[in-house]
Protein backbone atom coordinates (compact mmCIF):
# COMPACT_ATOMS: atom_id res chain seq x y z
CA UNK A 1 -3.24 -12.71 -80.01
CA UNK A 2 -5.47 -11.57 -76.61
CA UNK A 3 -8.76 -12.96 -76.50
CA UNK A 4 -8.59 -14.23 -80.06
CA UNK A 5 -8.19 -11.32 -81.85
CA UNK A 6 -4.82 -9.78 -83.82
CA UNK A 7 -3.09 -6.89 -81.79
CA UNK A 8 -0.72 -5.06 -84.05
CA UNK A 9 1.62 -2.03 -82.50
CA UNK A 10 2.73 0.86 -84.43
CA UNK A 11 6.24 2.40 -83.33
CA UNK A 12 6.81 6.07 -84.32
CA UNK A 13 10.36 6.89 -83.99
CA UNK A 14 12.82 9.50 -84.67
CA UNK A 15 16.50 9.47 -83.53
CA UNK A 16 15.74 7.02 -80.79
CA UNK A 17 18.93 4.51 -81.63
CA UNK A 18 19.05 4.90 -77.85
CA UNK A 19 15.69 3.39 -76.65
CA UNK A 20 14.05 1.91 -79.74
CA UNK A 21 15.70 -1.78 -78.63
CA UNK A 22 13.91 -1.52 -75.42
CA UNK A 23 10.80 -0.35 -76.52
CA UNK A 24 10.87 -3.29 -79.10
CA UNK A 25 12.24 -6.09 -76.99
CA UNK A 26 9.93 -5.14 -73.51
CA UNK A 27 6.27 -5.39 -75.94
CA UNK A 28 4.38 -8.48 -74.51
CA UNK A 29 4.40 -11.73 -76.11
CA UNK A 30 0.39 -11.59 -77.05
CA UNK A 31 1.87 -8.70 -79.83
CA UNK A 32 1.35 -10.32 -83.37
CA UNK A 33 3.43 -7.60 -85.65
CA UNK A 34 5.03 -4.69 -85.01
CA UNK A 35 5.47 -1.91 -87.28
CA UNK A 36 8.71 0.40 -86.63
CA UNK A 37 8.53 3.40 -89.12
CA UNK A 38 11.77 5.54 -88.68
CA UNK A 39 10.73 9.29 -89.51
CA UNK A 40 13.73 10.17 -90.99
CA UNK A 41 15.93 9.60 -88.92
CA UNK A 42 20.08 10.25 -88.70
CA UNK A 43 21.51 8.32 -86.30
CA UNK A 44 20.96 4.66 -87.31
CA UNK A 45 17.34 4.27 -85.84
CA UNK A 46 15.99 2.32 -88.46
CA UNK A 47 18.95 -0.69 -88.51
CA UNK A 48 18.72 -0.91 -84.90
CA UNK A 49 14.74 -1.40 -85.08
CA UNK A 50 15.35 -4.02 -87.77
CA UNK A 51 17.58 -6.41 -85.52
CA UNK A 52 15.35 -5.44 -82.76
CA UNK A 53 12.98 -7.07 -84.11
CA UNK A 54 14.09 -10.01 -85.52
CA UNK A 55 11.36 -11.55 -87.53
CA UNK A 56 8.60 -10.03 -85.16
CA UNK A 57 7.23 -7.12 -87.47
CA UNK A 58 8.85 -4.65 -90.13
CA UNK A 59 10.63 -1.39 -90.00
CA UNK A 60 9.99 1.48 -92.63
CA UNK A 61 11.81 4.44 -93.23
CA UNK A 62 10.99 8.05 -94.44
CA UNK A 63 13.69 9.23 -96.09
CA UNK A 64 13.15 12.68 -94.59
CA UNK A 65 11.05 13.70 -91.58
CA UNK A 66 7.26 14.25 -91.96
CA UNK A 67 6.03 14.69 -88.55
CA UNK A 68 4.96 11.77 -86.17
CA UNK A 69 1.61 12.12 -86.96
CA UNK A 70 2.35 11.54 -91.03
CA UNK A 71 4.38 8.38 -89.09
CA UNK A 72 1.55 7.23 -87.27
CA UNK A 73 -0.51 7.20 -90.73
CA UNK A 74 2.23 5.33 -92.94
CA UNK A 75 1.94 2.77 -89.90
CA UNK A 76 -2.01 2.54 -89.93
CA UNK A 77 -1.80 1.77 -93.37
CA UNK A 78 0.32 -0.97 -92.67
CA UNK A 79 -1.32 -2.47 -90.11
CA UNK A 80 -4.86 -1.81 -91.98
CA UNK A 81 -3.48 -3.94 -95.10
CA UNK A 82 -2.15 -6.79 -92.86
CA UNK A 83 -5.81 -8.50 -91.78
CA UNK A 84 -9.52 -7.72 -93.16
CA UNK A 85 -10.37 -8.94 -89.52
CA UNK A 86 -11.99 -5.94 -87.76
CA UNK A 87 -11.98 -6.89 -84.27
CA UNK A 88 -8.11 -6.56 -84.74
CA UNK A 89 -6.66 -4.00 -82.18
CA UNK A 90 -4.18 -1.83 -83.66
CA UNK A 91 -2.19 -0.01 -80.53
CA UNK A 92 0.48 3.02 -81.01
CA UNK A 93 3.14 2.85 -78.72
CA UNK A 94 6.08 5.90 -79.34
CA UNK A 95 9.95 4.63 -79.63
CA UNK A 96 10.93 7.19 -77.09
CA UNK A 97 9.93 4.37 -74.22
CA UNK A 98 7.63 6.89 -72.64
CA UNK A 99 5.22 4.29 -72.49
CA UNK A 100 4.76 0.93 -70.19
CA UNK A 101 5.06 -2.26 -71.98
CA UNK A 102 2.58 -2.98 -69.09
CA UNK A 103 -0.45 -0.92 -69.69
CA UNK A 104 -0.44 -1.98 -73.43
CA UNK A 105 -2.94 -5.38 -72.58
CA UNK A 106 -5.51 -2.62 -70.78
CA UNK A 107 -4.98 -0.34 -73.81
CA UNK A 108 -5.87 -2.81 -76.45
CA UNK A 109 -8.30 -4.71 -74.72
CA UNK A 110 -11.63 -3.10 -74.73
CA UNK A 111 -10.78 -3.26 -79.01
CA UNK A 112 -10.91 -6.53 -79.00
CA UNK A 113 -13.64 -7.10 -76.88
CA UNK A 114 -15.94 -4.65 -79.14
CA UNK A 115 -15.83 -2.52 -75.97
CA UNK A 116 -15.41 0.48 -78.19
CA UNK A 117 -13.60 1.68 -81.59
CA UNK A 118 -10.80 3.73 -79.94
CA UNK A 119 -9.19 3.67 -76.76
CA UNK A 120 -7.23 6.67 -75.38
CA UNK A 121 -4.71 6.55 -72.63
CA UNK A 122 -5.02 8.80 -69.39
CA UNK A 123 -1.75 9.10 -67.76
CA UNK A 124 -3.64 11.97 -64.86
CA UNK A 125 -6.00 8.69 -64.19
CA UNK A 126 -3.07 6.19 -63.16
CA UNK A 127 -2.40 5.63 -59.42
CA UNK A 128 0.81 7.22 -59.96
CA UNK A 129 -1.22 10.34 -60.76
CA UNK A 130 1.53 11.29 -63.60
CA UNK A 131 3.51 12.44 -60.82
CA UNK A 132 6.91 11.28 -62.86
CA UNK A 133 5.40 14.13 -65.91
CA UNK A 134 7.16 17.27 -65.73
CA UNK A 135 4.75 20.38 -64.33
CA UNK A 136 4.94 22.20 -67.73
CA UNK A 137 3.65 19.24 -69.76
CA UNK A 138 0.75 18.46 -66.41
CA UNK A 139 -0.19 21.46 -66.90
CA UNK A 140 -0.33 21.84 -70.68
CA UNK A 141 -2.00 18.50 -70.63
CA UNK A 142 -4.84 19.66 -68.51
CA UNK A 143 -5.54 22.61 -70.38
CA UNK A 144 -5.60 21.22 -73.77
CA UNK A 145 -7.73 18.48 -72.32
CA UNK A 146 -10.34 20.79 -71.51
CA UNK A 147 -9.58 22.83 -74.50
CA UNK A 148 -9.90 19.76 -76.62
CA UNK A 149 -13.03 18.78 -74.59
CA UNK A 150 -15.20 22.10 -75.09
CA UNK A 151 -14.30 21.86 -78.97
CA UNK A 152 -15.16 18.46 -79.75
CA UNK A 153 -18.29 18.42 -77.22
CA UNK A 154 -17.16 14.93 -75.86
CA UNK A 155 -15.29 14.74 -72.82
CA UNK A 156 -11.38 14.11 -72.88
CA UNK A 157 -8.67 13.98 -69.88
CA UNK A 158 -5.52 13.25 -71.40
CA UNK A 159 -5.60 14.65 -74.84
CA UNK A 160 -1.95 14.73 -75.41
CA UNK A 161 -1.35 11.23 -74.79
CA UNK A 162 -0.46 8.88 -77.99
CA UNK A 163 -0.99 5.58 -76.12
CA UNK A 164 -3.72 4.28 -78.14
CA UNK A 165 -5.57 1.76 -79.76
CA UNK A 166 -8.22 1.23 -82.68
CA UNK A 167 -10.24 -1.27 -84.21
CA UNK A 168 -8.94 -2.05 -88.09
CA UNK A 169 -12.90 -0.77 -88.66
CA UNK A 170 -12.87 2.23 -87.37
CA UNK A 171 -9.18 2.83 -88.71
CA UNK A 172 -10.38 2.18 -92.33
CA UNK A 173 -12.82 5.35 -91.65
CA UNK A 174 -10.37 7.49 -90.15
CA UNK A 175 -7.56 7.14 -92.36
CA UNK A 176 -10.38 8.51 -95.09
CA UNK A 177 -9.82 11.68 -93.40
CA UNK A 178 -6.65 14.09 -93.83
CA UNK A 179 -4.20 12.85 -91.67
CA UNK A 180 -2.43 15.76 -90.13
CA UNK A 181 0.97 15.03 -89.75
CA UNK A 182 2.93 16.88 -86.88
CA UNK A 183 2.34 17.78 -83.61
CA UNK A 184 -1.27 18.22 -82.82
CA UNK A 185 -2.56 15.22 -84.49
CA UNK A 186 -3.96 13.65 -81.24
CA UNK A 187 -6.77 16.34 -80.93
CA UNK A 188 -7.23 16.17 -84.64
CA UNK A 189 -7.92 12.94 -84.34
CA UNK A 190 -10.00 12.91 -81.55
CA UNK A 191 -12.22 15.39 -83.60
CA UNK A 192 -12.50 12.77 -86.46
CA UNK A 193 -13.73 10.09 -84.37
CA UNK A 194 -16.32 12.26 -82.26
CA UNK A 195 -17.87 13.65 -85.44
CA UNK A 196 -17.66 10.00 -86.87
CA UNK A 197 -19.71 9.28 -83.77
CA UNK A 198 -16.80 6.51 -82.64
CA UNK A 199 -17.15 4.77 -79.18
CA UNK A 200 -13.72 6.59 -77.11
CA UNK A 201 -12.46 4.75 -73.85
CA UNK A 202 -10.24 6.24 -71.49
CA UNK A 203 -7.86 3.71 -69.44
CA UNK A 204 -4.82 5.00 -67.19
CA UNK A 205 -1.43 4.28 -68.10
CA UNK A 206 1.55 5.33 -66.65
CA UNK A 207 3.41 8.56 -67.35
CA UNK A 208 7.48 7.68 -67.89
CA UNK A 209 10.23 9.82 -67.75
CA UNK A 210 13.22 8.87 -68.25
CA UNK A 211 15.71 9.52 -70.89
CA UNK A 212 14.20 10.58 -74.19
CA UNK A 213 14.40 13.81 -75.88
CA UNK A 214 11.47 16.46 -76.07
CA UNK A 215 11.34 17.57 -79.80
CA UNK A 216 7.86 19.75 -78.74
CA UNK A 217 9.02 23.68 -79.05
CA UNK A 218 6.83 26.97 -78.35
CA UNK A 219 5.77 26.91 -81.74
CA UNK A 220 4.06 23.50 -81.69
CA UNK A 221 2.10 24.89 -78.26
CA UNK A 222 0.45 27.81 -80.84
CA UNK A 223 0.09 25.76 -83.57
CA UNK A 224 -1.82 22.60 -81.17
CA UNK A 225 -4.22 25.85 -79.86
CA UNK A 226 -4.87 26.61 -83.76
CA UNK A 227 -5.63 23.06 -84.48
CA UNK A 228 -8.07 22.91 -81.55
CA UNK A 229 -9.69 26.15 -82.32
CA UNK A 230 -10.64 24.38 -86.26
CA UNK A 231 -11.97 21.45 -84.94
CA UNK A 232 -14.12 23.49 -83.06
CA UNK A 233 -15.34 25.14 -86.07
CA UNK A 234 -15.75 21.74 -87.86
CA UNK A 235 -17.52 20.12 -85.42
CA UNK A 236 -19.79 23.36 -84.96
CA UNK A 237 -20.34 23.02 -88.81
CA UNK A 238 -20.91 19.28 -88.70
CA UNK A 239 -23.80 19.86 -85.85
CA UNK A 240 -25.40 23.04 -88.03
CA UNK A 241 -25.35 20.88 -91.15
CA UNK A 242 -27.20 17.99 -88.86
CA UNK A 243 -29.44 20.09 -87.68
CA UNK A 244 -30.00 21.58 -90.63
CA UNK A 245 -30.95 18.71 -92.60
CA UNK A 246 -32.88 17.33 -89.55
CA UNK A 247 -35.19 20.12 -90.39
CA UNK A 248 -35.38 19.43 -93.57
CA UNK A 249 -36.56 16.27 -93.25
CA UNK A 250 -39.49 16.92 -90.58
CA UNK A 251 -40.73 19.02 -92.86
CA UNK A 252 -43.93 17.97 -94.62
């Protein structure tokens, strides 16, 4: 526990037999559970996350691969049925060990310190200034940032990032929404929560590089612009439908 309350971590993973041992073994003692779930994976992810994590959490398999956002979900749903306490932090931490161990207590805590509903990691904040991030994915990063930004109408600076956290509340509402399950699903979710009208925080963490394997193609780049083009139109729909039955209601 930290500061009381129940931090879970979810662990999306996909043929990381490699790396999904350290991500597991380096998480810091305050972790309560973690859940593993193996999207489908073919090269023995899912036993190695099991002894991993010996006693510490549970590992779940899709049989065939659904996207990490549909993995992300199945684990939400996990961690949403484990407590009814909703100052519990729920954090999502990728098995690719892109992400420090060591940023995850700055992550989770303004959760469970009812600092906000959803915290959102900011690798272009850290002191390292993501200088280990590749300048394709920098650059990519900014631009769907501000893409992401002007369609939501709340500002974001690290859209792309999937070190994050949530309150079991505000989970309970988001996972009422379609879940969409591939690439993408970051600024879909960011959507959800602004026209929910959820508190975001933005913390730096620390951009790693090391080993892992980039499964994000050309076509995922077109089909993350589409996705941030709709939530522009819903959340231009959600404000004309305010509006409209703001006016409604003055009305004598």
């Amino acid at each position: 526990m930290l500061h009381q309350k129940p931090v879970f971590v979810v662990v999306p993973a996909r043929d990381e037999f490699p790396r999904i041992h350290r991500v597991i073994s380096q998480l810091p003692a305050f972790v309560d559970a973690v859940v593993v779930v193996d999207d489908g994976s073919v090269d023995g992810t899912h036993a190695r996350a099991r002894s991993a994590l010996a006693g510490r959490g549970v590992a779940v398999r899709n049989e065939v691969a659904l996207g990490v956002g549909a993995a992300i979900a199945r684990g939400y749903r996990i961690c949403a049925d484990y407590t009814d306490v909703s100052e519990a932090a729920i954090a999502v931490m990728a098995g690719d060990d892109q992400m420090d161990p060591g940023d995850l207590e700055a992550v989770v805590t303004p959760i469970v310190r009812g600092e906000c509903s959803y915290v959102k990691g900011n690798r272009f904040a850290h002191a390292d200034g993501a200088s280990a991030m590749p300048w394709d994915r920098k650059l990519g990063g900014h631009f769907f940032s501000r893409a992401t930004s002007i369609a939501i109408g709340q500002p974001v600076h690290d859209s792309q990032c999937g070190f994050t956290a949530i309150s079991r509340e505000c989970l309970v509402r988001l996972l009422s929404q379609p879940f969409w399950p591939s690439f993408g699903y970051p600024n879909v979710v960011l959507g959800d929560l602004a026209r929910m009208g959820a508190r975001v925080k933005e913390v730096p963490v620390r951009a790693v590089y090391a080993d892992e394997v980039s499964r994000l193609r050309a076509k995922h780049v077109f089909a993350i612009a589409g996705l941030i083009a709709r939530e522009a139109w819903k959340t231009h729909c959600t404000i004309h439908a305010t509006q409209g039955a703001a006016g409604v209601a003055s009305r004598p």
